[in-house]
N, C-alpha and C. Protein backbone atom coordinates (compact mmCIF):
# COMPACT_ATOMS: atom_id res chain seq x y z
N UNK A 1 8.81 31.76 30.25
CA UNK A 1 8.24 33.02 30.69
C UNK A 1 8.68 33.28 32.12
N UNK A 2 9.12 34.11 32.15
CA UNK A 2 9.67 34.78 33.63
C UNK A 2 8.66 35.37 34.26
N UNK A 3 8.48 35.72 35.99
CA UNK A 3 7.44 36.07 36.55
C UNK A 3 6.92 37.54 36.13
N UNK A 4 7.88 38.16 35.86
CA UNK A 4 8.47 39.60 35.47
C UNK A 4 7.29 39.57 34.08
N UNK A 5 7.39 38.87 33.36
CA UNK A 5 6.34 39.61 31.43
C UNK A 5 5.24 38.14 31.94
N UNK A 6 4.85 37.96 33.17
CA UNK A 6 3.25 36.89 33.18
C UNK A 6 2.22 38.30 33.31
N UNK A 7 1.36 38.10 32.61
CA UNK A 7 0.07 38.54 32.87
C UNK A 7 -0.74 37.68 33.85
N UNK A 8 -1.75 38.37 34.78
CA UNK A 8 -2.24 37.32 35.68
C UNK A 8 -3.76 37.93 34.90
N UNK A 9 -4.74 36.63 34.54
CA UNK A 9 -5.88 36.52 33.99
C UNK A 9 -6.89 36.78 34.34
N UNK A 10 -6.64 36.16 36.23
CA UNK A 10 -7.82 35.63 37.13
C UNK A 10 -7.47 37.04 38.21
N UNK A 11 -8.44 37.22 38.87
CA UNK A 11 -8.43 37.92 40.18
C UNK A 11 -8.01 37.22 40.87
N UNK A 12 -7.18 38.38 42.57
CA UNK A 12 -7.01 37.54 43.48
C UNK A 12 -8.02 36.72 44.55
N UNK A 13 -9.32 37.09 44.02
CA UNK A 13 -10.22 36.19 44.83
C UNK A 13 -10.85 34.94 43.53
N UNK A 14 -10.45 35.02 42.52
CA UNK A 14 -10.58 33.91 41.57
C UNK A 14 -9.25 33.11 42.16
N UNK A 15 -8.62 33.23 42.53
CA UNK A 15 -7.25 32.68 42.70
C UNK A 15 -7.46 31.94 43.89
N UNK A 16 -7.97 32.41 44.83
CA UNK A 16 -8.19 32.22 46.17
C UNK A 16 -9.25 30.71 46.43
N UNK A 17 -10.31 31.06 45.40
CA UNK A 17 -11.54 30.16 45.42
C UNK A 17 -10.79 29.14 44.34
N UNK A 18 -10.26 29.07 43.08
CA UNK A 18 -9.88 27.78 42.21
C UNK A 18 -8.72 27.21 42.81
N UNK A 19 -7.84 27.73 43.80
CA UNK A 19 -7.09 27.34 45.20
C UNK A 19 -7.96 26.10 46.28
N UNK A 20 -9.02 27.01 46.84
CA UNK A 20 -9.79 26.22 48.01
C UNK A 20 -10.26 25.18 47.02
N UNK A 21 -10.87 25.33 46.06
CA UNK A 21 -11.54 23.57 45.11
C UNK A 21 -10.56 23.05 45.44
N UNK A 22 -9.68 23.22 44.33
CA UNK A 22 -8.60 22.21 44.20
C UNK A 22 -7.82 21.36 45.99
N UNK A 23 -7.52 22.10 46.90
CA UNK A 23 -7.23 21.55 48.13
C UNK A 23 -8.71 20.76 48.45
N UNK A 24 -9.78 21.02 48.29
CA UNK A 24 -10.55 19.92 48.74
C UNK A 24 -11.19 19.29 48.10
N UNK A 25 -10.84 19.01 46.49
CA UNK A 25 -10.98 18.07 45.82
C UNK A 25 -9.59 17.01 45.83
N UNK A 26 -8.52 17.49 46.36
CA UNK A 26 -7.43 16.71 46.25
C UNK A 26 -6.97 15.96 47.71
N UNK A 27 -7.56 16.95 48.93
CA UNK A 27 -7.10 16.69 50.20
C UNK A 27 -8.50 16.74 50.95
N UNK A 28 -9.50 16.71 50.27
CA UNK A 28 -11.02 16.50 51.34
C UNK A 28 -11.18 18.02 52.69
N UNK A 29 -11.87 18.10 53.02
CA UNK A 29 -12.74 19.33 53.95
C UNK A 29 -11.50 19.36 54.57
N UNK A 30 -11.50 18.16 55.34
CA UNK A 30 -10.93 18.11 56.69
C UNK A 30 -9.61 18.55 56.68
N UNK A 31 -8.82 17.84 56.14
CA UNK A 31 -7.13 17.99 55.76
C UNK A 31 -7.28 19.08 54.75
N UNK A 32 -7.73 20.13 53.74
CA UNK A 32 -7.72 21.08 53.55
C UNK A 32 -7.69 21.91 54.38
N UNK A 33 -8.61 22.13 55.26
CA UNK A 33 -8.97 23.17 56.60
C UNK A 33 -7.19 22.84 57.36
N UNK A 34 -6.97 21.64 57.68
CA UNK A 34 -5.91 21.35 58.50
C UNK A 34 -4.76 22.21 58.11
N UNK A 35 -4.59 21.15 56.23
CA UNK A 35 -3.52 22.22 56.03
C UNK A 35 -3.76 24.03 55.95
N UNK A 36 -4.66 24.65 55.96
CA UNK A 36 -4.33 25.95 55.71
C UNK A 36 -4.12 26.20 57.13
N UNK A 37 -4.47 25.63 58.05
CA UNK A 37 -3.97 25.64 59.58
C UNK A 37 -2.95 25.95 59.70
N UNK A 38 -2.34 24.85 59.14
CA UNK A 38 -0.38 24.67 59.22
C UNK A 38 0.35 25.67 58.78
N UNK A 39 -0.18 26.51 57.71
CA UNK A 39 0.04 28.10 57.13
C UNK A 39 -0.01 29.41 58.00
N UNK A 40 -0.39 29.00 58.95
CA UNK A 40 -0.44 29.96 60.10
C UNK A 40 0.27 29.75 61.01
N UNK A 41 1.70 30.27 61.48
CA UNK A 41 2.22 30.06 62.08
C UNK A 41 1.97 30.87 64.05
N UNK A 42 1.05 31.21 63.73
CA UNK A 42 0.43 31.63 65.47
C UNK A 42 0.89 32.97 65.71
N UNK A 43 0.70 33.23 66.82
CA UNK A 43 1.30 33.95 67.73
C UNK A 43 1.48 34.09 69.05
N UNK A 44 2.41 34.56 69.37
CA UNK A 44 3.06 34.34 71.13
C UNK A 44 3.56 33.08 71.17
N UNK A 45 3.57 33.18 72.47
CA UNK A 45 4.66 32.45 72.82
C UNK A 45 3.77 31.06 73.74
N UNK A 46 3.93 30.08 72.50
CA UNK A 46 3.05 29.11 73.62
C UNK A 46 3.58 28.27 74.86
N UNK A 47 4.95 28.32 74.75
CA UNK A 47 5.25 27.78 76.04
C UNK A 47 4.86 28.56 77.45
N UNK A 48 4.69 30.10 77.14
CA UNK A 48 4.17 31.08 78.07
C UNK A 48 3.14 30.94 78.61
N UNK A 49 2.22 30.24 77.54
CA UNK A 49 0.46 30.54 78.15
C UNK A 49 0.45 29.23 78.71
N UNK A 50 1.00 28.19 77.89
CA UNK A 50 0.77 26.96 78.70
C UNK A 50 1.02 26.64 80.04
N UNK A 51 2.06 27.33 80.36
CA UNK A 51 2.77 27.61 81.74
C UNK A 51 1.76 28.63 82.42
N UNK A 52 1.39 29.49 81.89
CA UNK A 52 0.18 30.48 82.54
C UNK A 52 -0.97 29.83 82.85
N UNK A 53 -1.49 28.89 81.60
CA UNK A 53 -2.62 27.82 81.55
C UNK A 53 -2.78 27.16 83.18
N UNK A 54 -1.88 26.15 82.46
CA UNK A 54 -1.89 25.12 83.00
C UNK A 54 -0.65 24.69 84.74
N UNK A 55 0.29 25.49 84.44
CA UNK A 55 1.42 25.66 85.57
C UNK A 55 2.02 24.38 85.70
N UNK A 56 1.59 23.66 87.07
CA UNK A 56 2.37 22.36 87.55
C UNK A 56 1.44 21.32 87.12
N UNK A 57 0.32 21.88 87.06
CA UNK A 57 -1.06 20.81 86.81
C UNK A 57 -0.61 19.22 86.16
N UNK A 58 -0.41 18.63 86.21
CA UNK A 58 -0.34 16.63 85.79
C UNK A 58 -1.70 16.55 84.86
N UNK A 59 -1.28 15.72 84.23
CA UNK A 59 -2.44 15.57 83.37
C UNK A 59 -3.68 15.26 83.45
N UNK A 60 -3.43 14.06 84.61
CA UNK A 60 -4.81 13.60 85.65
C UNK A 60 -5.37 14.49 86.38
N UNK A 61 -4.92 15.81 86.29
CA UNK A 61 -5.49 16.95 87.38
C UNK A 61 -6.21 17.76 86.25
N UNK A 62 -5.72 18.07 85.18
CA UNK A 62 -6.33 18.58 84.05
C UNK A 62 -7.44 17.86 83.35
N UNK A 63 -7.69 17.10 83.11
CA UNK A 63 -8.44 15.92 82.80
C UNK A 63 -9.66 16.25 84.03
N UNK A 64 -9.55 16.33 84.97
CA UNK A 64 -10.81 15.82 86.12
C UNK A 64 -11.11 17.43 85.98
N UNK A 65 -10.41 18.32 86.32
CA UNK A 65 -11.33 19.49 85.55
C UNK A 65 -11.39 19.98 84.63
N UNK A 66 -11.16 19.56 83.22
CA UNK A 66 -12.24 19.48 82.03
C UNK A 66 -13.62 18.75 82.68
N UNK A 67 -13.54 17.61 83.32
CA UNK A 67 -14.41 16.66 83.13
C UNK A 67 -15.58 17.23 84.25
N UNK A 68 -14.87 17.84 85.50
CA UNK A 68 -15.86 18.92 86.13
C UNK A 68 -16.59 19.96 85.30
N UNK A 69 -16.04 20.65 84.38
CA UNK A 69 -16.38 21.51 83.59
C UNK A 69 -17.37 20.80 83.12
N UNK A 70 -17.19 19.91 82.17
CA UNK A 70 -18.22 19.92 81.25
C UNK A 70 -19.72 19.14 81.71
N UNK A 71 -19.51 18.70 82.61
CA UNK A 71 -20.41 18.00 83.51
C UNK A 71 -21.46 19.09 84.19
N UNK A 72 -20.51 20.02 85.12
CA UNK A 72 -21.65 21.04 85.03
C UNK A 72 -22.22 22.29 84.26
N UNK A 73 -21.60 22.11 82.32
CA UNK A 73 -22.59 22.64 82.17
C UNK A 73 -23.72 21.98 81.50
N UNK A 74 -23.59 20.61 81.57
CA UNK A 74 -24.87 19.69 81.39
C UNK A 74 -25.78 19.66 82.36
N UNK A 75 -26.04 20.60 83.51
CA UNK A 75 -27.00 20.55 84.55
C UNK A 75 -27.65 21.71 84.27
């Protein structure tokens, strides 16, 4: 049978949901969620923002302010 004379049976949101079972009966929550992650290929340009982000920053400089961050909003 060619794609051309298939009848499709199911809706595309029957399709969608006997899809999501099957990925997390075969690949669990976690790595389901992951992979449909990987299906998304983004947008922009991340070397841009990271450079916008983060600039010259070292990792040990990034690190101590996350760690400022989250410290004060535990006060």
């Amino acid at each position: 049978m060619t794609l051309t004379t298939q009848r499709f049976d199911r809706s595309e949101m029957a399709v969608r949901e006997t899809g999501f079972v099957a990925l997390i009966q075969s690949l669990g929550v976690a790595d389901a969620i992951r992979f449909l992650v990987l299906l998304n290929p983004g947008q922009g340009d991340y070397l841009a923002w990271q450079e916008q982000v983060f600039g010259d920053a070292s990792v040990d400089e990034i690190y101590e302010q996350a760690r400022k961050h989250w410290e004060s909003r535990e006060e």
